[in-house]
C-alpha atoms as a PDB file:
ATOM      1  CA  UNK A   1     -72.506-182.833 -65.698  1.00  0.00           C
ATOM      2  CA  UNK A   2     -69.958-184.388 -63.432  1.00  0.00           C
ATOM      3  CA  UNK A   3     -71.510-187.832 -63.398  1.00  0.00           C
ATOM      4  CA  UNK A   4     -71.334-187.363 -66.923  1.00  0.00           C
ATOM      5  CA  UNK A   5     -68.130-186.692 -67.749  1.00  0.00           C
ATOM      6  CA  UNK A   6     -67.053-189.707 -65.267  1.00  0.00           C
ATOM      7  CA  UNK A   7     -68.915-192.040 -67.954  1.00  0.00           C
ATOM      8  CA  UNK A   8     -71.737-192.391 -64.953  1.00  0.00           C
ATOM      9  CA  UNK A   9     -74.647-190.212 -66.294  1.00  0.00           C
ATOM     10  CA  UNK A  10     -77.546-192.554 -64.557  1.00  0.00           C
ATOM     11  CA  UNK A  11     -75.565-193.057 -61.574  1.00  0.00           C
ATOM     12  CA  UNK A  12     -77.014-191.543 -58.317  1.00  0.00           C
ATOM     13  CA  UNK A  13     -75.255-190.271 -55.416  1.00  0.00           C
ATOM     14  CA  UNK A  14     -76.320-188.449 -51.875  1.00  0.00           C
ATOM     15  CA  UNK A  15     -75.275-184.972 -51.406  1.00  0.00           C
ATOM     16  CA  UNK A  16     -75.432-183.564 -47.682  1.00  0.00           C
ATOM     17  CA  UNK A  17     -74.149-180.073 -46.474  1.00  0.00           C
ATOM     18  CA  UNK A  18     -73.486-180.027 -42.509  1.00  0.00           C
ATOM     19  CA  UNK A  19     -71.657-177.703 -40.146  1.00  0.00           C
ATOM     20  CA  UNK A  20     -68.292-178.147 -38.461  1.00  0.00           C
ATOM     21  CA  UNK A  21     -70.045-179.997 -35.423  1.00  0.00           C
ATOM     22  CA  UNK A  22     -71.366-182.384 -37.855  1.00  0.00           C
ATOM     23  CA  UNK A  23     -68.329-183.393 -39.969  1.00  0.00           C
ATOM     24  CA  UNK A  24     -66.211-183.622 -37.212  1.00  0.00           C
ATOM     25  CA  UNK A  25     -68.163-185.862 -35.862  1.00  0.00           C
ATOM     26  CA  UNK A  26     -68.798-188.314 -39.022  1.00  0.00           C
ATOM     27  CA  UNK A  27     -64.564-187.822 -39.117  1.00  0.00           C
ATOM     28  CA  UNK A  28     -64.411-189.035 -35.912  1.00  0.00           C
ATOM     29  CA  UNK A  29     -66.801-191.279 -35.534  1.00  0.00           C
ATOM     30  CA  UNK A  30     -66.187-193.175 -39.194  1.00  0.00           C
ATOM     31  CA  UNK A  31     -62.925-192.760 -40.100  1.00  0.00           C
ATOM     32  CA  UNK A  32     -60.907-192.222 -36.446  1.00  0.00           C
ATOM     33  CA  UNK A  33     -60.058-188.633 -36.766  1.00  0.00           C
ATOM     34  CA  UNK A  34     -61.099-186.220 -34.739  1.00  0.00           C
ATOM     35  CA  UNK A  35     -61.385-183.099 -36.509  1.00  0.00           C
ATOM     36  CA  UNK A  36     -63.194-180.804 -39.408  1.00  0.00           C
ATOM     37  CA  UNK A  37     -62.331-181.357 -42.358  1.00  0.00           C
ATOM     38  CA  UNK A  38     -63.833-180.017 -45.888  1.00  0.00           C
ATOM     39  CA  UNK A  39     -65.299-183.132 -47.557  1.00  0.00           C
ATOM     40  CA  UNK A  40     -65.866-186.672 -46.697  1.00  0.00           C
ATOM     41  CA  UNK A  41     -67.047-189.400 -49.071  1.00  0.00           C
ATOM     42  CA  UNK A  42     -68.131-192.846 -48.754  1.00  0.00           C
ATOM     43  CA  UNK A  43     -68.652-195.233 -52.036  1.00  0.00           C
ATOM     44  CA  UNK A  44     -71.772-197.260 -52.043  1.00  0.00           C
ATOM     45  CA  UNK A  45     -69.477-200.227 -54.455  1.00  0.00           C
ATOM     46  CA  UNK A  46     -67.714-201.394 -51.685  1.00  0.00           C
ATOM     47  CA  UNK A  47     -68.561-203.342 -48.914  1.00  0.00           C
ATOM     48  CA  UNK A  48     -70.811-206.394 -48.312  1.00  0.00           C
ATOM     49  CA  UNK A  49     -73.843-204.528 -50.105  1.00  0.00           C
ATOM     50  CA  UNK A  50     -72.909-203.193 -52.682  1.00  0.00           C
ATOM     51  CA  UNK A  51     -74.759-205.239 -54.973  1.00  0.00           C
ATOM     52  CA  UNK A  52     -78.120-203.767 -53.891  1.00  0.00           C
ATOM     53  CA  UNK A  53     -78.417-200.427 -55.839  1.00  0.00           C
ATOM     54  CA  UNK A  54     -75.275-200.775 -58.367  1.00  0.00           C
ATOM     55  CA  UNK A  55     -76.734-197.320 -59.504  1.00  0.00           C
ATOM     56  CA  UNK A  56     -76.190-195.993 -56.511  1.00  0.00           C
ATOM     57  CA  UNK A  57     -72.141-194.252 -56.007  1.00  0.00           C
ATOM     58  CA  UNK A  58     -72.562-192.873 -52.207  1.00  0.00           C
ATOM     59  CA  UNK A  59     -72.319-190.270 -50.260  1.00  0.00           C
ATOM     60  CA  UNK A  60     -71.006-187.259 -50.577  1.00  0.00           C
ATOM     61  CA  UNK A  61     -70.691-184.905 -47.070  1.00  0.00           C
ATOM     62  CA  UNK A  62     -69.621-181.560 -47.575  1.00  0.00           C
ATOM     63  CA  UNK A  63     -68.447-178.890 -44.642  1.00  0.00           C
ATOM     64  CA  UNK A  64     -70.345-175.464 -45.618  1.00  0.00           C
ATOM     65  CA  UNK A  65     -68.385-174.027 -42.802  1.00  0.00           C
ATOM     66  CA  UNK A  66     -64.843-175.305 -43.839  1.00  0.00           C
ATOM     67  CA  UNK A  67     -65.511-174.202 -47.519  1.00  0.00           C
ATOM     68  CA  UNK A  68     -66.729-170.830 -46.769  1.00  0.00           C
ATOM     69  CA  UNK A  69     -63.420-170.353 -44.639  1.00  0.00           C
ATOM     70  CA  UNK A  70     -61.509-171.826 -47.879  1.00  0.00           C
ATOM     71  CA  UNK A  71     -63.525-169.636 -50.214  1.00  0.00           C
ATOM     72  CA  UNK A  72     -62.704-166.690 -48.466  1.00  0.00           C
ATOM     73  CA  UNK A  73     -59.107-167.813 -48.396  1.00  0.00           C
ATOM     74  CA  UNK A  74     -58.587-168.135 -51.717  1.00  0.00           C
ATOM     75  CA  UNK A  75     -60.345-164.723 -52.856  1.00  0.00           C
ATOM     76  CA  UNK A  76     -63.092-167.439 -54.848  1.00  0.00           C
ATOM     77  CA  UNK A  77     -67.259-167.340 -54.525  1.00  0.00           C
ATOM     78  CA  UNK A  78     -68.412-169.546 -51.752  1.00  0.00           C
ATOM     79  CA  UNK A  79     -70.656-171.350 -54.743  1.00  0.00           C
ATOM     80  CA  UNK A  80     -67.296-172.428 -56.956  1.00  0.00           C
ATOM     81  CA  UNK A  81     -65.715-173.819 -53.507  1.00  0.00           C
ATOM     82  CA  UNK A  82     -68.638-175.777 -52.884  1.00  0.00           C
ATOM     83  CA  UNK A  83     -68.972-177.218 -56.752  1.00  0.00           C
ATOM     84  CA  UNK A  84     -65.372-178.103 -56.120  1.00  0.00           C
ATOM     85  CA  UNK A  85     -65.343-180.265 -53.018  1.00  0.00           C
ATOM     86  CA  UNK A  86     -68.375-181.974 -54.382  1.00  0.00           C
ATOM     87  CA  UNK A  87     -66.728-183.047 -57.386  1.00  0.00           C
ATOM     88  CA  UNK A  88     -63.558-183.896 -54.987  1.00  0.00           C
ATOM     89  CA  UNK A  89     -65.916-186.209 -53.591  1.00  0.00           C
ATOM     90  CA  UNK A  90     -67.549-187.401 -56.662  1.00  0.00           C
ATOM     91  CA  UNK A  91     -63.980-188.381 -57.517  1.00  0.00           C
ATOM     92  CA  UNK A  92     -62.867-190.428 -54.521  1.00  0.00           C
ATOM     93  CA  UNK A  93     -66.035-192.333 -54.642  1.00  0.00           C
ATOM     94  CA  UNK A  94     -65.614-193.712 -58.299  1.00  0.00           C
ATOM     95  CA  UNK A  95     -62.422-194.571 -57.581  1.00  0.00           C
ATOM     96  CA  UNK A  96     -59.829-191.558 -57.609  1.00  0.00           C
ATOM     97  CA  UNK A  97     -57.562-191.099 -54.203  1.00  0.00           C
ATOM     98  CA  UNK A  98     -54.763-189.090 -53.437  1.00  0.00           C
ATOM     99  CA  UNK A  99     -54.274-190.313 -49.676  1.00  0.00           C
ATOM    100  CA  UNK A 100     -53.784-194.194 -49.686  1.00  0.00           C
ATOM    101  CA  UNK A 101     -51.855-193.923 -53.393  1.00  0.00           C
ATOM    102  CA  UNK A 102     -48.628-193.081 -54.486  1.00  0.00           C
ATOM    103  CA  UNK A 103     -47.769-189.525 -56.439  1.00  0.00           C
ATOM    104  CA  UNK A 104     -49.285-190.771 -59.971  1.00  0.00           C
ATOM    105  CA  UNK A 105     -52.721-191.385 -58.405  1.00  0.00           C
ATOM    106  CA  UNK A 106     -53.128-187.987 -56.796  1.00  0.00           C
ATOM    107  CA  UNK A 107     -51.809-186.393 -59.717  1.00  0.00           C
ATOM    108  CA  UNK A 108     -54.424-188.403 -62.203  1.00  0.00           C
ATOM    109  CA  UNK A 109     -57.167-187.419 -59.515  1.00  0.00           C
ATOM    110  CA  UNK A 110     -56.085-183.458 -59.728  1.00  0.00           C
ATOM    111  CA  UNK A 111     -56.154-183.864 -63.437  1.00  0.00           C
ATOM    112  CA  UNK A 112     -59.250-184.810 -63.462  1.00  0.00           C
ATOM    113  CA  UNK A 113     -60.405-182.348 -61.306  1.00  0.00           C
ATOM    114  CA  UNK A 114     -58.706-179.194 -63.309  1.00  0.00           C
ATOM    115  CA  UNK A 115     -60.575-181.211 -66.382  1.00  0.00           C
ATOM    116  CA  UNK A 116     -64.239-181.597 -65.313  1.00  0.00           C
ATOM    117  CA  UNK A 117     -63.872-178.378 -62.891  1.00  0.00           C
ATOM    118  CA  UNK A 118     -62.638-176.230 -66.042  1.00  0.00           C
ATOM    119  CA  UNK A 119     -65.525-177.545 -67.935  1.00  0.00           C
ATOM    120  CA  UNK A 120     -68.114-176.600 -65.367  1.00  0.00           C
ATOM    121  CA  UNK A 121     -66.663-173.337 -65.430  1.00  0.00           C
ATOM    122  CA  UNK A 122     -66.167-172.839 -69.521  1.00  0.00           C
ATOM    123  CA  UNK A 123     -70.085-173.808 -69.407  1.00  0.00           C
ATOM    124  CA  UNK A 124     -70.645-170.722 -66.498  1.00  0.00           C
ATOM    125  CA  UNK A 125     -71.990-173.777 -64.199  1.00  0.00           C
ATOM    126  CA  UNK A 126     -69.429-172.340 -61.244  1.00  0.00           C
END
């Protein structure tokens, strides 16, 4: 459904769930920070490969320990935290950001996200 809506139905894309341990490390050892974090993404379309699988998007990462603590945060089901970070990183790896941008970017990437997350949700997929 989220591939979909992005205009990328036949597109693929590797999910992983990890610990804290784990991300931090990837974090750390990837992209120089050295610390949890919720989600991490890397596209497949960039880089001097990327012309191998164009079907393929990357990798999508996601902290089950960080989103449990953020689920239980914000009073939501553990399941509907999850579906959210992995369409976070769905986003950033066809092409949204709303780190290395300026204010319009991140606010066309949390449109989206409100968008394709409310439509998960109106379809009881969350």
């Amino acid at each position: 459904m989220i591939l979909s809506d992005l205009g990328c139905p036949d597109s693929e894309l590797s999910i992983s769930i990890v610990g804290d341990r784990t991300i931090r490390r990837i974090n750390r050892d990837y992209l120089d920070r050295d610390k949890t974090t919720n989600v991490i993404s890397f596209a497949m379309h960039e880089g001097d490969f990327s012309e191998i699988n164009p079907q393929m998007l990357g990798d999508v990462i996601i902290c089950a320990d960080t989103a449990s603590r953020e689920a239980e945060e914000g009073d939501m089901p553990f399941f509907s935290r999850l579906s959210f970070l992995l369409l976070h990183g769905i986003l950033h790896i066809t092409g949204y950001d709303h780190e290395r941008s300026g204010e319009t970017e991140a606010a066309r990437m949390e449109f989206r996200e409100r968008e394709i997350f409310g439509n998960l949700n109106r379809k009881g997929l969350v």
